[in-house]
Protein backbone atom coordinates (compact mmCIF):
# COMPACT_ATOMS: atom_id res chain seq x y z
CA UNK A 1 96.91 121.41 102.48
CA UNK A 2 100.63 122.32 103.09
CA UNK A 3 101.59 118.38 101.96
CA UNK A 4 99.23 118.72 99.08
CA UNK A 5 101.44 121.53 97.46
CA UNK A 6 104.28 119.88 98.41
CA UNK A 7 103.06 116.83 96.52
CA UNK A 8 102.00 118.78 93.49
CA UNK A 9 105.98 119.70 92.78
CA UNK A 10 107.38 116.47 93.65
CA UNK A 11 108.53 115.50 90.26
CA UNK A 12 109.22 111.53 91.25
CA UNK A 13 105.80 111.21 92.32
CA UNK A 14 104.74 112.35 88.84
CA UNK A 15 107.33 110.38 87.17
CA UNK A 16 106.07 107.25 89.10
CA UNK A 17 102.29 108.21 88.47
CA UNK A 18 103.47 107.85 84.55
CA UNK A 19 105.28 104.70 85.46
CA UNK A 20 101.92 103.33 86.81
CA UNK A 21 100.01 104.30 83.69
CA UNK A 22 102.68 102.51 80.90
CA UNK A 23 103.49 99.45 83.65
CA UNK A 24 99.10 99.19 83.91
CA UNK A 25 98.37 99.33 80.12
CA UNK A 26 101.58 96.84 78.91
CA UNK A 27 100.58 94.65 81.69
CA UNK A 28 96.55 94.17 81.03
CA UNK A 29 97.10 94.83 76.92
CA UNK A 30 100.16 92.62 76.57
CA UNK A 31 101.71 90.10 79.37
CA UNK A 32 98.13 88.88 80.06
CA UNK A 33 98.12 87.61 76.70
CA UNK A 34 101.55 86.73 76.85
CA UNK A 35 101.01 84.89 79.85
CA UNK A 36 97.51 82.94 78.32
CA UNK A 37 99.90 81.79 75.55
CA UNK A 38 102.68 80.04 77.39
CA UNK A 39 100.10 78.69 79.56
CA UNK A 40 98.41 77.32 75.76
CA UNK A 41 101.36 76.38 74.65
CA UNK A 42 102.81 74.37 77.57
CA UNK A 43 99.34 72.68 77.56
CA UNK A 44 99.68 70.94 74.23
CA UNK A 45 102.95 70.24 75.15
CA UNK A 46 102.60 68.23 77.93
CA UNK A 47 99.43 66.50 76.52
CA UNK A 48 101.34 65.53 73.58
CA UNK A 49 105.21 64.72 74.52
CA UNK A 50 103.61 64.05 78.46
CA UNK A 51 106.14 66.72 80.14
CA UNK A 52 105.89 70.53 79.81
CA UNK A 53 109.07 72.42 77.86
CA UNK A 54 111.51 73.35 80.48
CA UNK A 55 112.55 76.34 78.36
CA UNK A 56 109.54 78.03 78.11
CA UNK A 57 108.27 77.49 82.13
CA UNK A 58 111.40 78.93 82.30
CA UNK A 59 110.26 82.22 80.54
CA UNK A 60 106.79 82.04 81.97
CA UNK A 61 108.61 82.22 85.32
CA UNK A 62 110.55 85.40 84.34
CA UNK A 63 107.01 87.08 82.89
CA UNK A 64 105.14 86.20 86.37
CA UNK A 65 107.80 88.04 88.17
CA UNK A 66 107.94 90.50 86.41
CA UNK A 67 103.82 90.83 86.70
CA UNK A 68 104.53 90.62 90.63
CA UNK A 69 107.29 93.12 90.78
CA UNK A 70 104.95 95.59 88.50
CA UNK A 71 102.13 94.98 90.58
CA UNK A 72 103.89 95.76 93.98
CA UNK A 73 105.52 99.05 92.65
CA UNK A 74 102.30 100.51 90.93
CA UNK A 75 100.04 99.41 94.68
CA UNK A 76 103.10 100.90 96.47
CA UNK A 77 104.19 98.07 97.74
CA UNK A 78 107.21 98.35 96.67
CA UNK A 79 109.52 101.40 95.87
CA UNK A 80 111.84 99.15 93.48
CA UNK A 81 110.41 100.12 89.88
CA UNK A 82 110.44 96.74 87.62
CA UNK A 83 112.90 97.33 84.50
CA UNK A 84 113.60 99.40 82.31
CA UNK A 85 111.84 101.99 84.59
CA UNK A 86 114.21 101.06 87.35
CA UNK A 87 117.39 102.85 85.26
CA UNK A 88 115.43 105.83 84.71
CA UNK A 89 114.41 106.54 88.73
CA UNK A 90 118.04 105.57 89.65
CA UNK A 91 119.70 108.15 87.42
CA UNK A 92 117.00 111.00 88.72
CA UNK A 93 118.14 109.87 92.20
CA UNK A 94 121.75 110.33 90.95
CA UNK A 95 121.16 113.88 90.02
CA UNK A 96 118.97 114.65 92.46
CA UNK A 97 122.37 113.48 94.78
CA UNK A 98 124.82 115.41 92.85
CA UNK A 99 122.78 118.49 92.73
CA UNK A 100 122.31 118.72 96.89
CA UNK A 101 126.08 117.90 97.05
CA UNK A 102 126.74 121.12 94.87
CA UNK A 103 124.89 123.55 97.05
């Protein structure tokens, strides 16, 4: 019950909980659809110059990472937040850093 409390003020646990909800709606609303477009896109393509763009596998590469990375931090997989969010958790680790040094 005592790490329940504890849990309740820990303010990076919330802040990642709200990471989890943006990172789970922008991936399922938007980069699934992002991702069934390239995959359309390089399909006609390759059927009609006979080799997929290098350009846009290119991007398709960078949006599947970032998918994975996503994935891992909001299953805890990972503690490495995929951008922008990872600015946002290193700065609260900064202050949280300054702030003990203070005391």
């Amino acid at each position: 019950m005592i790490a329940f409390m504890e849990n309740l003020k820990n303010w990076s646990l919330w802040l990642r909980g709200v990471f989890i909800l943006i990172l789970g709606v922008a991936t399922y609303y938007l980069l699934s659809y992002v991702v069934f477009l390239i995959a359309f896109v390089q399909f006609v393509i390759k059927f009609v110059m006979g080799h997929p763009n290098q350009y846009i596998s290119s991007f398709g590469h960078a949006i599947t990472d970032y998918i994975t990375k996503s994935m891992e931090y909001m299953t805890f997989a990972s503690d490495e937040p995929p951008a922008p969010f990872d600015q946002i958790v290193m700065d609260t680790k900064k202050k949280a850093k300054t702030s003990a040094k203070k005391s």
